[in-house]
C-alpha atoms as a PDB file:
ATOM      1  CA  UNK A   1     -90.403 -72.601   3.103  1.00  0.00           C
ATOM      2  CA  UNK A   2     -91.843 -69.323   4.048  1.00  0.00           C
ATOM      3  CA  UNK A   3     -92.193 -68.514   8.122  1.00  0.00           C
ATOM      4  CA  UNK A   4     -95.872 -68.297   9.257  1.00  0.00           C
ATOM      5  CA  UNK A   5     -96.890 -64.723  10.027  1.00  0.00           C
ATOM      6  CA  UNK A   6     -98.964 -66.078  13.064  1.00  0.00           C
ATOM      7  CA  UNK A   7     -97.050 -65.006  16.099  1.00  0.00           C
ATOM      8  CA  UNK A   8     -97.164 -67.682  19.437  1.00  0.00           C
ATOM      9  CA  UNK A   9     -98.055 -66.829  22.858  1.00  0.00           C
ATOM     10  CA  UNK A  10     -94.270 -68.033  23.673  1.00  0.00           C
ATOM     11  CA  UNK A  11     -92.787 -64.987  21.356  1.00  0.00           C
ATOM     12  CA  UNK A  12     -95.216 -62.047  22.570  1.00  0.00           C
ATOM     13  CA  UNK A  13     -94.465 -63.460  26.035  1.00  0.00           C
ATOM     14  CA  UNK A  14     -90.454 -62.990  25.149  1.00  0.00           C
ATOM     15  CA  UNK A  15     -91.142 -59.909  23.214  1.00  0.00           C
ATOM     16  CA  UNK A  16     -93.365 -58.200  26.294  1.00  0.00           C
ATOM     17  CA  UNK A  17     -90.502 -59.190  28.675  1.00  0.00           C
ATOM     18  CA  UNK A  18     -87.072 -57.530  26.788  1.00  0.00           C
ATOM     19  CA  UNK A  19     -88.854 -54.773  25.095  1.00  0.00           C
ATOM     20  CA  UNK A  20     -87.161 -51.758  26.337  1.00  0.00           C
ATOM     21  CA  UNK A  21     -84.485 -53.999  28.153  1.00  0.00           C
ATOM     22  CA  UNK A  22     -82.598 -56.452  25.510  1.00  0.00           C
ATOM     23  CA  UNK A  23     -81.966 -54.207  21.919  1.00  0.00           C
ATOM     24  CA  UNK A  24     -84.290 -54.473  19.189  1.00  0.00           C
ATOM     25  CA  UNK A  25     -81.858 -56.464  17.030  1.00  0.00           C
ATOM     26  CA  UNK A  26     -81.283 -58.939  19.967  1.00  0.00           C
ATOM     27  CA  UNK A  27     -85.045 -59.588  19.891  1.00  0.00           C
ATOM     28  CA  UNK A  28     -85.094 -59.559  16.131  1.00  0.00           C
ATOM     29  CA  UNK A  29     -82.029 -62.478  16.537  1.00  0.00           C
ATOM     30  CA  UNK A  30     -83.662 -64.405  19.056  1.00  0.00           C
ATOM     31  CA  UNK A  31     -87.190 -64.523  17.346  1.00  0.00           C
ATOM     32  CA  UNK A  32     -85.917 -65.060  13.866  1.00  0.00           C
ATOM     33  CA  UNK A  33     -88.079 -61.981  12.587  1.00  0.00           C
ATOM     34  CA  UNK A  34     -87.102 -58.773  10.791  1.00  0.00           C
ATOM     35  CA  UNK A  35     -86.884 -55.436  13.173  1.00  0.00           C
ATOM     36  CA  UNK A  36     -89.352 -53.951  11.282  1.00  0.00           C
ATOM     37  CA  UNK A  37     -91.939 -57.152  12.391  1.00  0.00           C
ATOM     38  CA  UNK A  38     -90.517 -56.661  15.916  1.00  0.00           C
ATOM     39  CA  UNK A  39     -91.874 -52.948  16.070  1.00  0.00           C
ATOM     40  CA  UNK A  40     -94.424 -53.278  14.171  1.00  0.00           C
ATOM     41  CA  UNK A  41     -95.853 -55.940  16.747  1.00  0.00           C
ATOM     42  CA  UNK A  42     -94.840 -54.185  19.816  1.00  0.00           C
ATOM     43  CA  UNK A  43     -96.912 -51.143  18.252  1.00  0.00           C
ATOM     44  CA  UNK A  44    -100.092 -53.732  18.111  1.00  0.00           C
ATOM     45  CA  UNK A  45     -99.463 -54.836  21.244  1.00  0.00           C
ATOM     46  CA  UNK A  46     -99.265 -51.095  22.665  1.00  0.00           C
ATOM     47  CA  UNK A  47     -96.330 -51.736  24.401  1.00  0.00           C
ATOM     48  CA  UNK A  48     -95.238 -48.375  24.224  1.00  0.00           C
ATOM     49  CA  UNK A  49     -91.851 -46.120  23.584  1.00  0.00           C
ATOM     50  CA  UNK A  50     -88.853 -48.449  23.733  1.00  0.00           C
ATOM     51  CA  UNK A  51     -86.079 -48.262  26.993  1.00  0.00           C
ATOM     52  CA  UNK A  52     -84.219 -46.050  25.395  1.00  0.00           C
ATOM     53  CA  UNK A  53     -87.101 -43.384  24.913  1.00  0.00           C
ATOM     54  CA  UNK A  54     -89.596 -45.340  27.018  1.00  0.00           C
ATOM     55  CA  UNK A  55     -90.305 -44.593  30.749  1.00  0.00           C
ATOM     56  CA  UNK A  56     -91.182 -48.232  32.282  1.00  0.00           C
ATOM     57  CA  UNK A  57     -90.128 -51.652  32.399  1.00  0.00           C
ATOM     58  CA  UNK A  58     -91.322 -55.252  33.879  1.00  0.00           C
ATOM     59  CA  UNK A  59     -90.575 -55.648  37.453  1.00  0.00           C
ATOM     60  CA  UNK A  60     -88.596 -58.737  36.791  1.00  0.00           C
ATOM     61  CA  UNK A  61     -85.937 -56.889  34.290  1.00  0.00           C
ATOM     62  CA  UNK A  62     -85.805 -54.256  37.507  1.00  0.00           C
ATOM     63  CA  UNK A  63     -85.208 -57.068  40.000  1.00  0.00           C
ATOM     64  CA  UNK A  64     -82.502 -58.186  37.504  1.00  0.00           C
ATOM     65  CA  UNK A  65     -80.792 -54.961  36.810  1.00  0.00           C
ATOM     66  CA  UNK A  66     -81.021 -54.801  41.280  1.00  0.00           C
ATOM     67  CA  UNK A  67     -79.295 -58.256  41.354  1.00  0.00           C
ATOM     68  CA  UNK A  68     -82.198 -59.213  43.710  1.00  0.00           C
ATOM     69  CA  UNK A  69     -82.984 -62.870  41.605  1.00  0.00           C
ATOM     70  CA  UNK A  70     -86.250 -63.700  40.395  1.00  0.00           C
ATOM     71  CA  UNK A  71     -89.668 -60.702  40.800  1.00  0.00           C
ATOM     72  CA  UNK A  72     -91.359 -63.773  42.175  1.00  0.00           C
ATOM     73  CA  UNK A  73     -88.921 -64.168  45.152  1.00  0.00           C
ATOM     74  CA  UNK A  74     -89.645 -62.741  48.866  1.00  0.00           C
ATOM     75  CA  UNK A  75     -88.358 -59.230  48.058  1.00  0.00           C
ATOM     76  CA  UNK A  76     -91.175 -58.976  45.314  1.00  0.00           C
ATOM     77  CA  UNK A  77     -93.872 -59.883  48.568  1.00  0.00           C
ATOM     78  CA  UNK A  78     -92.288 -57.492  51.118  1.00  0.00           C
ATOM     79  CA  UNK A  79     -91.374 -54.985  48.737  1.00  0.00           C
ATOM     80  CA  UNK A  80     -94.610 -54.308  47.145  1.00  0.00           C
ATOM     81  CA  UNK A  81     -97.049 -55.322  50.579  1.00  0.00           C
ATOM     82  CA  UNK A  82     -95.163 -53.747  53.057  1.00  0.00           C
ATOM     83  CA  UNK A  83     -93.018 -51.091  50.997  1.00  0.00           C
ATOM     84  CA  UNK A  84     -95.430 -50.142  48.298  1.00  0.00           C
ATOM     85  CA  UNK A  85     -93.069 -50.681  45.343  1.00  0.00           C
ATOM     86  CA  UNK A  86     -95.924 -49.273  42.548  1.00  0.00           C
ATOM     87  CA  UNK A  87     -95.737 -51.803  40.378  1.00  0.00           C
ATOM     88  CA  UNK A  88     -98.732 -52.159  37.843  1.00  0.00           C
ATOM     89  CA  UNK A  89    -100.116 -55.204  35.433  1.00  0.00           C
ATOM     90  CA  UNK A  90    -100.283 -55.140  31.915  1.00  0.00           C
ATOM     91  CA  UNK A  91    -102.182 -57.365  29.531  1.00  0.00           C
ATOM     92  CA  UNK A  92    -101.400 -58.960  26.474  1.00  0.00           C
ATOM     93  CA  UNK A  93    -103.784 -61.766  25.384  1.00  0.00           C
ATOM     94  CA  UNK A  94    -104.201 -63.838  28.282  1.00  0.00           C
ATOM     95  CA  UNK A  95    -101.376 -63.266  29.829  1.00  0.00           C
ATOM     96  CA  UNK A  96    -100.569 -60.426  32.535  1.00  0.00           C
ATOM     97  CA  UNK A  97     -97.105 -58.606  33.011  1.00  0.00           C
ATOM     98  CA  UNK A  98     -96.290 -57.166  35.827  1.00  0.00           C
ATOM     99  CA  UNK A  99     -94.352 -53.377  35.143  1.00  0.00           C
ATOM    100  CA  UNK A 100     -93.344 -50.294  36.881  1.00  0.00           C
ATOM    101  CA  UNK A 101     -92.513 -46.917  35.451  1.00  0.00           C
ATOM    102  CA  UNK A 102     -88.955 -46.018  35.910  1.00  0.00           C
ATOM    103  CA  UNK A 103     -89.579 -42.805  37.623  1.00  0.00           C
ATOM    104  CA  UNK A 104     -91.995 -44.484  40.360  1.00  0.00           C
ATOM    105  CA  UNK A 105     -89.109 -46.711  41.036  1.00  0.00           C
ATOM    106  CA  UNK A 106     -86.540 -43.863  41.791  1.00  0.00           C
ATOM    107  CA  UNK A 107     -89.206 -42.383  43.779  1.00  0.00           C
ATOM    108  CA  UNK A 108     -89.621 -45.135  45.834  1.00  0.00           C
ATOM    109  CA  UNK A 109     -86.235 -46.233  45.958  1.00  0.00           C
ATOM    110  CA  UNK A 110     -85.342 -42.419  48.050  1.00  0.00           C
ATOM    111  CA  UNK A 111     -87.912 -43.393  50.661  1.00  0.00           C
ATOM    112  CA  UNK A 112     -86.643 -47.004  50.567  1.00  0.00           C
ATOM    113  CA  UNK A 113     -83.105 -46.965  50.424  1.00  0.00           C
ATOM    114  CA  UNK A 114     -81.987 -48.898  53.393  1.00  0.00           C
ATOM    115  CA  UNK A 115     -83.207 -52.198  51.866  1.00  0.00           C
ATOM    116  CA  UNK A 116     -81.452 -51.596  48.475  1.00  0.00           C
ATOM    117  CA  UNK A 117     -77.727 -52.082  47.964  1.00  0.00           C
ATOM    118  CA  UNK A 118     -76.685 -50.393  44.907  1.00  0.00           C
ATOM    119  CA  UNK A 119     -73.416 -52.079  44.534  1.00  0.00           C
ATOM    120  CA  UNK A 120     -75.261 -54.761  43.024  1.00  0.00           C
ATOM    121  CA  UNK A 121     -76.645 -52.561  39.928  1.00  0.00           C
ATOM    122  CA  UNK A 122     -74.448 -51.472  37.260  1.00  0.00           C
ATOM    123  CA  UNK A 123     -74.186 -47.913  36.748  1.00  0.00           C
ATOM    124  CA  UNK A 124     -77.240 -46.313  34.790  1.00  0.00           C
ATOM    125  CA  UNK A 125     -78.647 -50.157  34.344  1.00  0.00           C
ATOM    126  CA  UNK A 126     -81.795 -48.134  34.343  1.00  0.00           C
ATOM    127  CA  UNK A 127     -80.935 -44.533  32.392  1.00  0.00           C
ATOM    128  CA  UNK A 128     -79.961 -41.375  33.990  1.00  0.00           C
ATOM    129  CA  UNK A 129     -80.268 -41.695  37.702  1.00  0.00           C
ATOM    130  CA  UNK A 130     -80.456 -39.396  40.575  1.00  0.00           C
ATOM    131  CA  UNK A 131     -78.091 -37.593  41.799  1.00  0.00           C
ATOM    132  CA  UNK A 132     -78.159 -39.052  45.400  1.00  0.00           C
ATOM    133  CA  UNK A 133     -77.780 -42.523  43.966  1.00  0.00           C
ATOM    134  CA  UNK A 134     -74.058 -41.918  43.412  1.00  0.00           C
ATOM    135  CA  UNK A 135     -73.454 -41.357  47.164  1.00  0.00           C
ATOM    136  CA  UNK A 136     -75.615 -44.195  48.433  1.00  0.00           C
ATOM    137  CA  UNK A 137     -73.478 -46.466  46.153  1.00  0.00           C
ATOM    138  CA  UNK A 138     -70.386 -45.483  47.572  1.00  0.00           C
ATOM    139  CA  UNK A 139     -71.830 -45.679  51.023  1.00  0.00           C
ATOM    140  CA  UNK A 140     -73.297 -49.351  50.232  1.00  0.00           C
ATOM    141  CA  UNK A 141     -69.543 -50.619  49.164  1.00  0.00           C
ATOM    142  CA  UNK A 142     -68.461 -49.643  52.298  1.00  0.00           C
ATOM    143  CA  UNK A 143     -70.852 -51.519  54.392  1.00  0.00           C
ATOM    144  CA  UNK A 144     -70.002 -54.253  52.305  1.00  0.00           C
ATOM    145  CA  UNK A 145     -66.650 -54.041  53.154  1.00  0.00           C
ATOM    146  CA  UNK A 146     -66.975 -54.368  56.623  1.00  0.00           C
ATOM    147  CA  UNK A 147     -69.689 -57.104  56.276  1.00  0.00           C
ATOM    148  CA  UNK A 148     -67.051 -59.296  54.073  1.00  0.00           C
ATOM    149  CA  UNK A 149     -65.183 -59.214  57.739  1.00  0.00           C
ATOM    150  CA  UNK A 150     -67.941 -61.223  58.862  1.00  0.00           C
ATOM    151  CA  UNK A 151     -65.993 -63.971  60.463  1.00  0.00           C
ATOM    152  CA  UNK A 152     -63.928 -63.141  63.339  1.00  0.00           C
ATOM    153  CA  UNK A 153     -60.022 -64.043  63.220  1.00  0.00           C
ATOM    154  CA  UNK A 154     -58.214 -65.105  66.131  1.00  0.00           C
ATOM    155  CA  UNK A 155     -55.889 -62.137  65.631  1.00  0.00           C
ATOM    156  CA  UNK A 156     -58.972 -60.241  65.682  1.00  0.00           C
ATOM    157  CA  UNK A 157     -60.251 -61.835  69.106  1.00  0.00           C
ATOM    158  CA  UNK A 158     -56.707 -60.915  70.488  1.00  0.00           C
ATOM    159  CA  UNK A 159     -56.212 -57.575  69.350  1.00  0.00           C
ATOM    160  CA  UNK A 160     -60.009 -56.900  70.852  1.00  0.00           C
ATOM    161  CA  UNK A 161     -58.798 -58.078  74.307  1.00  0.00           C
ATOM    162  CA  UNK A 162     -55.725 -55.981  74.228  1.00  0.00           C
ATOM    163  CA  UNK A 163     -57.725 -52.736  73.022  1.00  0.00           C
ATOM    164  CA  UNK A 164     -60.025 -53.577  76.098  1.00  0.00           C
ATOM    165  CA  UNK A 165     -57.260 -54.487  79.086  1.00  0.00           C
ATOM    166  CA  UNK A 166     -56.116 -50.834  77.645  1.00  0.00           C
ATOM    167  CA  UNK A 167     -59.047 -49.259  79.764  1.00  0.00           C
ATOM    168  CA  UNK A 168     -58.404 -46.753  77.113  1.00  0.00           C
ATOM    169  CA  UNK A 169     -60.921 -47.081  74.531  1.00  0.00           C
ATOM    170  CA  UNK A 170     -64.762 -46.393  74.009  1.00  0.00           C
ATOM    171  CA  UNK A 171     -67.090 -48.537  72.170  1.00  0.00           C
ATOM    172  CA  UNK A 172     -67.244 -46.832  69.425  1.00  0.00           C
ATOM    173  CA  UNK A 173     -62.933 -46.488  68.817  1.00  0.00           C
ATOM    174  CA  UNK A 174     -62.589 -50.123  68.603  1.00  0.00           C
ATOM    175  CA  UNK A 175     -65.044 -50.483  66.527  1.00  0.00           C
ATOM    176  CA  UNK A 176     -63.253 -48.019  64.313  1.00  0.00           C
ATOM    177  CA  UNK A 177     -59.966 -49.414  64.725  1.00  0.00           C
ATOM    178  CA  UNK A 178     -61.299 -52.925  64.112  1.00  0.00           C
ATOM    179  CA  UNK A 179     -63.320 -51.732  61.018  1.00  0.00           C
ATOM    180  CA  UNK A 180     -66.163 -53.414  62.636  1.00  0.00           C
ATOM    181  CA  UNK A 181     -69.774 -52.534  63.737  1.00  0.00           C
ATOM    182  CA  UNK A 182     -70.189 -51.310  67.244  1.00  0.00           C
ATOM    183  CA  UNK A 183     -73.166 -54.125  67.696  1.00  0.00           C
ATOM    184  CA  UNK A 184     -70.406 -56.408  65.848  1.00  0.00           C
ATOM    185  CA  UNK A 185     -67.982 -55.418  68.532  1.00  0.00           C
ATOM    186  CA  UNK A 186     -70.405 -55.788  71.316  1.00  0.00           C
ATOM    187  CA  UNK A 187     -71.705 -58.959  70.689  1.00  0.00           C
ATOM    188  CA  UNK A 188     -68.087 -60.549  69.830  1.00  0.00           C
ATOM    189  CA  UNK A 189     -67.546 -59.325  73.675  1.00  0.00           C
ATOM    190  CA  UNK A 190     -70.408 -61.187  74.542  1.00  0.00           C
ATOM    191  CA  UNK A 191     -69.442 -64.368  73.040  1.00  0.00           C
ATOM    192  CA  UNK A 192     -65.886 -64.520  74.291  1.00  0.00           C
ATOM    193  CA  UNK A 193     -67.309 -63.798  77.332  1.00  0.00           C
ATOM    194  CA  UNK A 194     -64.589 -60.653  77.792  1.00  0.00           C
ATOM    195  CA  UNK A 195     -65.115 -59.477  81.498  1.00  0.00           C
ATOM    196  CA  UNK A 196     -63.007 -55.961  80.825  1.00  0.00           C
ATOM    197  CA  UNK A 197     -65.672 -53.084  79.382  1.00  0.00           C
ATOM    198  CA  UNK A 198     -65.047 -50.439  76.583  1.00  0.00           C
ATOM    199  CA  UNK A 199     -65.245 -47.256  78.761  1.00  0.00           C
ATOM    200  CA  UNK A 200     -68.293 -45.279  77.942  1.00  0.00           C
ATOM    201  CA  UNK A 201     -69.252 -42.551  75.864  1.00  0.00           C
ATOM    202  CA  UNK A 202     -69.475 -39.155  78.049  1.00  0.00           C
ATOM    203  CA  UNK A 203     -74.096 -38.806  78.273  1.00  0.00           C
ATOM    204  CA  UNK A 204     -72.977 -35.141  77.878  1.00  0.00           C
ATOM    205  CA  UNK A 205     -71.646 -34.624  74.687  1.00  0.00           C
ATOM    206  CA  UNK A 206     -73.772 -31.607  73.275  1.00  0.00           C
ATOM    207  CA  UNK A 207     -74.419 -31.622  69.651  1.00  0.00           C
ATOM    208  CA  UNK A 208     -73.429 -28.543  68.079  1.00  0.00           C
ATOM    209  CA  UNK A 209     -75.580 -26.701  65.155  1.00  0.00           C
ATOM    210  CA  UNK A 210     -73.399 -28.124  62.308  1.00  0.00           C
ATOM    211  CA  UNK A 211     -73.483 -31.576  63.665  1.00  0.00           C
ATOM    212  CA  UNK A 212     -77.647 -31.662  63.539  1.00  0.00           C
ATOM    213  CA  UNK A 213     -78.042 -29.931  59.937  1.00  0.00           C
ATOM    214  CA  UNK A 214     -74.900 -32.363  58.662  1.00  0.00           C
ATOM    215  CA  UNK A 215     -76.652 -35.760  60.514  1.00  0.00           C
ATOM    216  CA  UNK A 216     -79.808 -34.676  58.674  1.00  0.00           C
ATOM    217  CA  UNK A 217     -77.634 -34.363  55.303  1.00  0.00           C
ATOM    218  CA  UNK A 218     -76.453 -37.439  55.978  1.00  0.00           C
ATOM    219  CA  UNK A 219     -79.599 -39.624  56.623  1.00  0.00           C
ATOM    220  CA  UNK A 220     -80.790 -37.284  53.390  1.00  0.00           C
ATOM    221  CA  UNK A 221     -77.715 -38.766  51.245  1.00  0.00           C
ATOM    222  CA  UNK A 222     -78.625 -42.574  52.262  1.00  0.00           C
ATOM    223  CA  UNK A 223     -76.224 -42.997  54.971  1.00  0.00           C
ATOM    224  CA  UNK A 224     -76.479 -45.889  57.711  1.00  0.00           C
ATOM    225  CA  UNK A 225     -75.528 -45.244  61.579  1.00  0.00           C
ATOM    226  CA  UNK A 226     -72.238 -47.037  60.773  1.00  0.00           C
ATOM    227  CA  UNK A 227     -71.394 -44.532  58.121  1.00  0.00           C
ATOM    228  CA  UNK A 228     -73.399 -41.801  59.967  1.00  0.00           C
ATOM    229  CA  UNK A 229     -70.692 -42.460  63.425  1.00  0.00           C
ATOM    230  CA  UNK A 230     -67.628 -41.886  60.887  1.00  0.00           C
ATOM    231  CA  UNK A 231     -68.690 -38.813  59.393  1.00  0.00           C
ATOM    232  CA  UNK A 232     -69.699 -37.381  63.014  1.00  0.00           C
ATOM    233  CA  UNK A 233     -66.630 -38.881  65.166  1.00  0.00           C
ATOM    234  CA  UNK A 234     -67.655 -37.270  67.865  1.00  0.00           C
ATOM    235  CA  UNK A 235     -70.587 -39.246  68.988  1.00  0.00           C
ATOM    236  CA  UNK A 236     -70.815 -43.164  68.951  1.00  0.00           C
ATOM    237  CA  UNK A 237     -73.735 -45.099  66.616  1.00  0.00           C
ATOM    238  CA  UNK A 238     -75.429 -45.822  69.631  1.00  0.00           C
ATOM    239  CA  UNK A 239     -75.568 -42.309  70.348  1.00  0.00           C
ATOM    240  CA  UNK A 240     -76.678 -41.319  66.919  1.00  0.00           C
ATOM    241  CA  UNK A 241     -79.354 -43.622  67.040  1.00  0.00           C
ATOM    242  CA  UNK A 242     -80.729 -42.309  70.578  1.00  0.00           C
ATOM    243  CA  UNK A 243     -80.357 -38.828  68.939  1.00  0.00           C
ATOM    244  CA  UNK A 244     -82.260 -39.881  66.030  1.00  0.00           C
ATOM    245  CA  UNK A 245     -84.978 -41.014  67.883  1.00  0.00           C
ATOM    246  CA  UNK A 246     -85.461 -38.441  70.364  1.00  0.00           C
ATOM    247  CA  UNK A 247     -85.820 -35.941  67.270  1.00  0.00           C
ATOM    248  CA  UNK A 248     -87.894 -38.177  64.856  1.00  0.00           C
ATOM    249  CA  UNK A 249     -89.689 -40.716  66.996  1.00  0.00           C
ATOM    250  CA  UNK A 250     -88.248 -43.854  65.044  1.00  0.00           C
ATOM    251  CA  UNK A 251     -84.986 -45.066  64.296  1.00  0.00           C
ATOM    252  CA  UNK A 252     -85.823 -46.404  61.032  1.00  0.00           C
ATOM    253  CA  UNK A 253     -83.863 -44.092  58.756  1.00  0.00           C
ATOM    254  CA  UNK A 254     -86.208 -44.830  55.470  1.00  0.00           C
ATOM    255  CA  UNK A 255     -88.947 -43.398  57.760  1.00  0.00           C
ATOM    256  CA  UNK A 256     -86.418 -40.591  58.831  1.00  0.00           C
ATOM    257  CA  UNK A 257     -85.911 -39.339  55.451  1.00  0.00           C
ATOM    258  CA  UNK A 258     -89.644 -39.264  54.445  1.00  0.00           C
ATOM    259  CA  UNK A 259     -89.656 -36.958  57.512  1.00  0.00           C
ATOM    260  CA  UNK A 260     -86.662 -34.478  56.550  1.00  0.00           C
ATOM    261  CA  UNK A 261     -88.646 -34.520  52.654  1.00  0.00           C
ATOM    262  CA  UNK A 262     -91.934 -33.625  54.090  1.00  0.00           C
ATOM    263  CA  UNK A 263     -90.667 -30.979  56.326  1.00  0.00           C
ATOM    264  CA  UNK A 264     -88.285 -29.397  53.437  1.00  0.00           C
ATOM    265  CA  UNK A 265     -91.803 -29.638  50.998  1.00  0.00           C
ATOM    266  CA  UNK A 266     -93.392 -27.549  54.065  1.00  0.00           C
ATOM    267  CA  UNK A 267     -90.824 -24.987  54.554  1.00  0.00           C
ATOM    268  CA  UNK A 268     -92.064 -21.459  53.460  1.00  0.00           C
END
């Protein structure tokens, strides 16, 4: 018996959702139709180019290729209320889709990257990708490396104590020779209710011309103060962050590099 031409709501739903995402043929499989029926009804539904010479795609495939979960989760709230992710609706029938052209995303994913861990995306998920992404990625795995250290050993607690009875050691050097976070090492201090004190960065430690324009490159590349403090040994996180302030106004570093973009788009 023949298949009826009619197509449901149910397949144009599927087919709106993996065009430009799962491969023609997939959706020709899944649907039981030929590939010419599959374009031919993504042309009548003006769904435009497909992924692979298209330029958008619906937000949940992007909050799938991010390994964020579902586009109807908390991200999708905070992201697009309080971030302006410029996501857009389409309609087919009665139903609505939500999309977002891939270019828009990259463009808000520069002035957003301190929410977004790209470890979690698979290389070129989404096409060619900026250059800056490759950095960021690195600098996101190793964050994640120290995060995975997340639970304090009791050879950790000990060696702590020792670095501190040392009276040798700022802040900042046990933290590196921990691999921790200095606000990890701070408030594992607190907890274990250590009375000895790291010693204190010296208040006077100038910042020389190549530090500035590199701590600028850095915030520019997607760096956090973590990564920031390792690149620029010479001056702790918290000082980085003071310093960061006192020249921007904010420590947010998303808010930083809109900053550094709009002064570079200024420049003469």
């Amino acid at each position: 018996m023949a298949r009826a031409p009619n197509w449901t709501i149910e397949e144009e739903m599927y087919l709106c959702e993996h065009w430009g995402h799962t491969s023609i043929r997939g959706i020709s499989e899944r649907l039981n139709r030929s590939e010419g029926a599959i374009i031919l009804r993504a042309q009548r539904l003006k769904l435009g180019a497909f992924l692979d010479a298209g330029d958008y795609i619906t937000v949940n495939q992007l909050f799938k290729a991010l390994g964020a979960g579902s586009g109807d989760s908390y991200k999708l709230i905070s992201w697009v209320k309080n971030r302006g992710l410029p996501i857009k609706k389409k309609k087919v029938r009665n139903c609505h889709f939500r999309i977002i052209k891939i270019s828009d995303f990259w463009k808000w994913a520069h002035d957003n990257m301190d929410i977004l861990d790209f470890t979690k995306m698979e290389l070129y998920a989404l096409g060619d990708e900026p250059e800056w992404v490759a950095e960021k990625r690195k600098t996101d795995s190793l964050r994640n490396r120290t995060r995975s250290l997340a639970k304090w050993s009791a050879v950790e607690d000990q060696r702590l104590e020792y670095l501190l009875n040392r009276k040798a050691y700022t802040t900042d050097q046990i933290a590196e020779e921990l691999r921790r976070s200095e606000g990890a090492v701070v408030r594992r201090i607190s907890t274990l209710k250590l009375k000895t004190k790291p010693l204190r960065n010296s208040p006077h430690t100038n910042w020389t011309t190549q530090e500035l324009a590199l701590l600028r490159q850095l915030i520019s590349d997607g760096h956090n103060y973590q990564s920031i403090s390792r690149e620029i040994p010479r001056h702790s996180e918290k000082a980085i962050r003071v310093k960061v302030y006192l020249t921007f106004c904010t420590e947010n570093l998303d808010k930083v590099r809109r900053i550094i973009k709009e002064e570079k788009n200024n420049a003469p």
